[in-house]
Protein backbone atom coordinates (compact mmCIF):
# COMPACT_ATOMS: atom_id res chain seq x y z
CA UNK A 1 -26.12 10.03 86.17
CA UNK A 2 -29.74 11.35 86.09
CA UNK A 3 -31.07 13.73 84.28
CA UNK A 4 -32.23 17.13 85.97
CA UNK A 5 -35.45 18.62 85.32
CA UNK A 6 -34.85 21.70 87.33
CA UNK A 7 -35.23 24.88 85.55
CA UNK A 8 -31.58 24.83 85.83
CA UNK A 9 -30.94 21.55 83.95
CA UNK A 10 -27.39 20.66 81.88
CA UNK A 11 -27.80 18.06 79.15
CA UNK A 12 -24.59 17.11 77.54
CA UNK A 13 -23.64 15.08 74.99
CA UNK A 14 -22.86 11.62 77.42
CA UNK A 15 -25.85 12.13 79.62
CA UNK A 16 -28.08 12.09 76.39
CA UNK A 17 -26.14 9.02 74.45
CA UNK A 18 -26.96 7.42 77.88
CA UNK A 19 -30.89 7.57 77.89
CA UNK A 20 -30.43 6.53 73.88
CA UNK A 21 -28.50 3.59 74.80
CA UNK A 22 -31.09 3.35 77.55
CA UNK A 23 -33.86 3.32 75.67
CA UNK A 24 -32.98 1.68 72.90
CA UNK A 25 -31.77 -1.76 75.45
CA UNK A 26 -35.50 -1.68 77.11
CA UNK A 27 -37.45 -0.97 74.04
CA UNK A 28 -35.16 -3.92 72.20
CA UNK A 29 -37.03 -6.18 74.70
CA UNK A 30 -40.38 -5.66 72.67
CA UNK A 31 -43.49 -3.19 72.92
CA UNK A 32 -43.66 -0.70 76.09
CA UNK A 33 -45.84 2.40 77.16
CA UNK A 34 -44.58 5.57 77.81
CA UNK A 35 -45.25 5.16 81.50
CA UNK A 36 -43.75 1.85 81.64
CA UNK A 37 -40.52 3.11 79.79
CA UNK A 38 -40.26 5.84 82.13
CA UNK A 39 -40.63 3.47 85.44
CA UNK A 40 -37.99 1.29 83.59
CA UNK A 41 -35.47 4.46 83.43
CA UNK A 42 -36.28 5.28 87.28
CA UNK A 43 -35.20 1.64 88.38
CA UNK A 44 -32.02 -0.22 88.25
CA UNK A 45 -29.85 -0.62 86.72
CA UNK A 46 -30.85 2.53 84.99
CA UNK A 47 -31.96 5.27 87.78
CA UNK A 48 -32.08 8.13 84.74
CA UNK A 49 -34.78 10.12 86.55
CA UNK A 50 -35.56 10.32 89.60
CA UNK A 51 -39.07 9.02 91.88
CA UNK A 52 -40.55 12.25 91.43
CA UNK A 53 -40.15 12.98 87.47
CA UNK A 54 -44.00 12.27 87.40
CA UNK A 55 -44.83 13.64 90.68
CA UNK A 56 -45.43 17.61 89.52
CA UNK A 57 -46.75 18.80 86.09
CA UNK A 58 -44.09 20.40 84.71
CA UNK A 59 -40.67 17.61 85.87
CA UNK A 60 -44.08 15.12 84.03
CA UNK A 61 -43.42 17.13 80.77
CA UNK A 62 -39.53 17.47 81.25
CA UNK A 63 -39.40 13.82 81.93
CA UNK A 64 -41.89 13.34 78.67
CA UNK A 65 -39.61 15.73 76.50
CA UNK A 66 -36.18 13.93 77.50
CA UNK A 67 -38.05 10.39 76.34
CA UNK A 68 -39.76 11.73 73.62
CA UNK A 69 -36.43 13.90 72.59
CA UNK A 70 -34.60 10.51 72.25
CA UNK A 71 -36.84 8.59 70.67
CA UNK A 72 -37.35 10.83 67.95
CA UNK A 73 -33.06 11.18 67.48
CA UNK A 74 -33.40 7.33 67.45
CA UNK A 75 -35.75 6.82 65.05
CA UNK A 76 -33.89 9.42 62.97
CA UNK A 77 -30.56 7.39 63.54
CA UNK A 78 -32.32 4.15 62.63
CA UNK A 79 -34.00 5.69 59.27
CA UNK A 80 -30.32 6.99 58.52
CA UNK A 81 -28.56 3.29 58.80
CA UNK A 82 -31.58 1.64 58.00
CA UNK A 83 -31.28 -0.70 60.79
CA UNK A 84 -34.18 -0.14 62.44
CA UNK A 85 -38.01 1.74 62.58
CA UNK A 86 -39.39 2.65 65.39
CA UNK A 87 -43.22 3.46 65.79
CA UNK A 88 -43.81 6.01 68.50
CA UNK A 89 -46.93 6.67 70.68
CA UNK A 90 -47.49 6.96 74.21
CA UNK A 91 -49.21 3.68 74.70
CA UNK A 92 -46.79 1.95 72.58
CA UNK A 93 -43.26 2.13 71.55
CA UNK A 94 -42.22 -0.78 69.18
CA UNK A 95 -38.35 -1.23 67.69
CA UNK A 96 -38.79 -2.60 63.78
CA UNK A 97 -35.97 -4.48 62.52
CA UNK A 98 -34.48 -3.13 59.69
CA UNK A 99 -35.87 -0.53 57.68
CA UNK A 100 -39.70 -1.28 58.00
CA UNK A 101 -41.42 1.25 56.41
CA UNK A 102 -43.78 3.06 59.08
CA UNK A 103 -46.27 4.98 57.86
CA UNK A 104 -46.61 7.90 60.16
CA UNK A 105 -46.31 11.34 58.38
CA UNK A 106 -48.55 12.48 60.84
CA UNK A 107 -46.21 12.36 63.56
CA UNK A 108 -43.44 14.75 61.62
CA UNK A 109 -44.92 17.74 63.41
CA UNK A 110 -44.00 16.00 66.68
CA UNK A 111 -40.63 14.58 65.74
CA UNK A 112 -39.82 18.79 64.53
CA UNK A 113 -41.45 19.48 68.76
CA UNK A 114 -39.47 17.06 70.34
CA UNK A 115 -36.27 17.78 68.43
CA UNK A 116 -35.93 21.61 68.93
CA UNK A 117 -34.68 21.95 73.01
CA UNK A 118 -36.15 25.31 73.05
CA UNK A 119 -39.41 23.58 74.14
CA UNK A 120 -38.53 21.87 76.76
CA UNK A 121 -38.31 26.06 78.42
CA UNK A 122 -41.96 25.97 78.55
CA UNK A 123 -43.76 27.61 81.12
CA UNK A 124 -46.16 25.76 84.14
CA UNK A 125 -48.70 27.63 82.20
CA UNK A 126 -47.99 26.39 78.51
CA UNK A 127 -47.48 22.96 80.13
CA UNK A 128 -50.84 23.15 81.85
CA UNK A 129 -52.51 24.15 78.52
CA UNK A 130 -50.19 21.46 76.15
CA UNK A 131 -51.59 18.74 78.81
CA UNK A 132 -55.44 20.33 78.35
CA UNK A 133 -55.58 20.16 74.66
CA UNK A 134 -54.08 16.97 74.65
CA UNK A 135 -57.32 15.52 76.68
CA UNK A 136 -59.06 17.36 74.89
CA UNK A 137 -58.21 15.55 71.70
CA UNK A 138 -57.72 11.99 73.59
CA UNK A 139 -61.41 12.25 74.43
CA UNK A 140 -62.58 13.18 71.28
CA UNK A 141 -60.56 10.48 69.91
CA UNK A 142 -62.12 7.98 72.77
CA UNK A 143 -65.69 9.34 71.38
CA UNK A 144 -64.86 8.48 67.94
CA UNK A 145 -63.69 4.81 68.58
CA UNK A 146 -66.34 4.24 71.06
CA UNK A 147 -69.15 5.73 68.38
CA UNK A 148 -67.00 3.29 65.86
CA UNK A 149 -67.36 0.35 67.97
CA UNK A 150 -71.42 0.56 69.21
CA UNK A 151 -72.29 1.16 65.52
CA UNK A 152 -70.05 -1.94 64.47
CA UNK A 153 -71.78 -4.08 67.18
CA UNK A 154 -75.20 -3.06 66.09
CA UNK A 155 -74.21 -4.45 63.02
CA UNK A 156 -73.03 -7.56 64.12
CA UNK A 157 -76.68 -7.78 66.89
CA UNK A 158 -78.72 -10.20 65.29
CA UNK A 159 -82.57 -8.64 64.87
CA UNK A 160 -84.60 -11.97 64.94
CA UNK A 161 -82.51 -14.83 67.67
């Protein structure tokens, strides 16, 4: 069973408790990446997408939704029983036992994105811009920690050795 991202894409109810089991069995294993989930879905025993879900901007962002999609109904699912947290960011996906309080109000925005399936209709064009702003921001982000971390070694430089 993979899942389609063709314009013309069905997602029903098994398909998406599939990924969620999916998911949930690789990121039980410990901390992953985005990328490296997604590379873990393409291989066996999983083969959820296909070799080309990264290959073309907009199957990237289909591919993206779908993971990001089930994440969020995880964490959601997890909050509800209280068995689990789960932290969510591209570079790293971590699984909290229980209910491990995760301070992240800042992603509730995304979680309300990722949840509504009328965005994964997006155009090439929105795509292309969604991906633009998003570098956008991860480079003024990179400029902030990098401006963070000269100034902290300056302070840490010795004047007189």
């Amino acid at each position: 069973m993979k899942l389609s991202t063709n314009k013309d894409y069905q997602i029903d109810a098994s398909t998406l408790e599939c990924l969620d089991a999916s998911i949930f069995e690789i990121i039980s294993k410990g901390v992953t990446s985005e990328y490296d989930l997604i590379k873990a879905l393409q291989a066996e025993p999983y083969q959820l997408f296909s070799s080309k879900s990264l290959a073309k901007t907009l199957t990237l962002f289909h591919t993206h939704f779908f993971v990001f999609n089930s994440l969020f109904r995880l964490k959601q699912q997890g909050e509800a029983t209280g068995e689990f947290s789960l932290h969510i960011e591209a570079s790293a996906i971590k699984l909290y036992p229980e209910n491990t309080k995760i301070n992240d109000s800042r992603h509730e925005n995304l979680a309300k994105y990722y949840l509504d399936w009328k965005n994964i209709e997006a155009s090439q064009e929105q795509v292309e811009l969604l991906i633009s702003s998003f570098w956008v921001e991860y480079d003024r982000y990179n400029n902030l920690v990098t401006i963070n971390a000269s100034n902290e070694t300056r302070k840490k430089t010795p004047l007189i050795k």
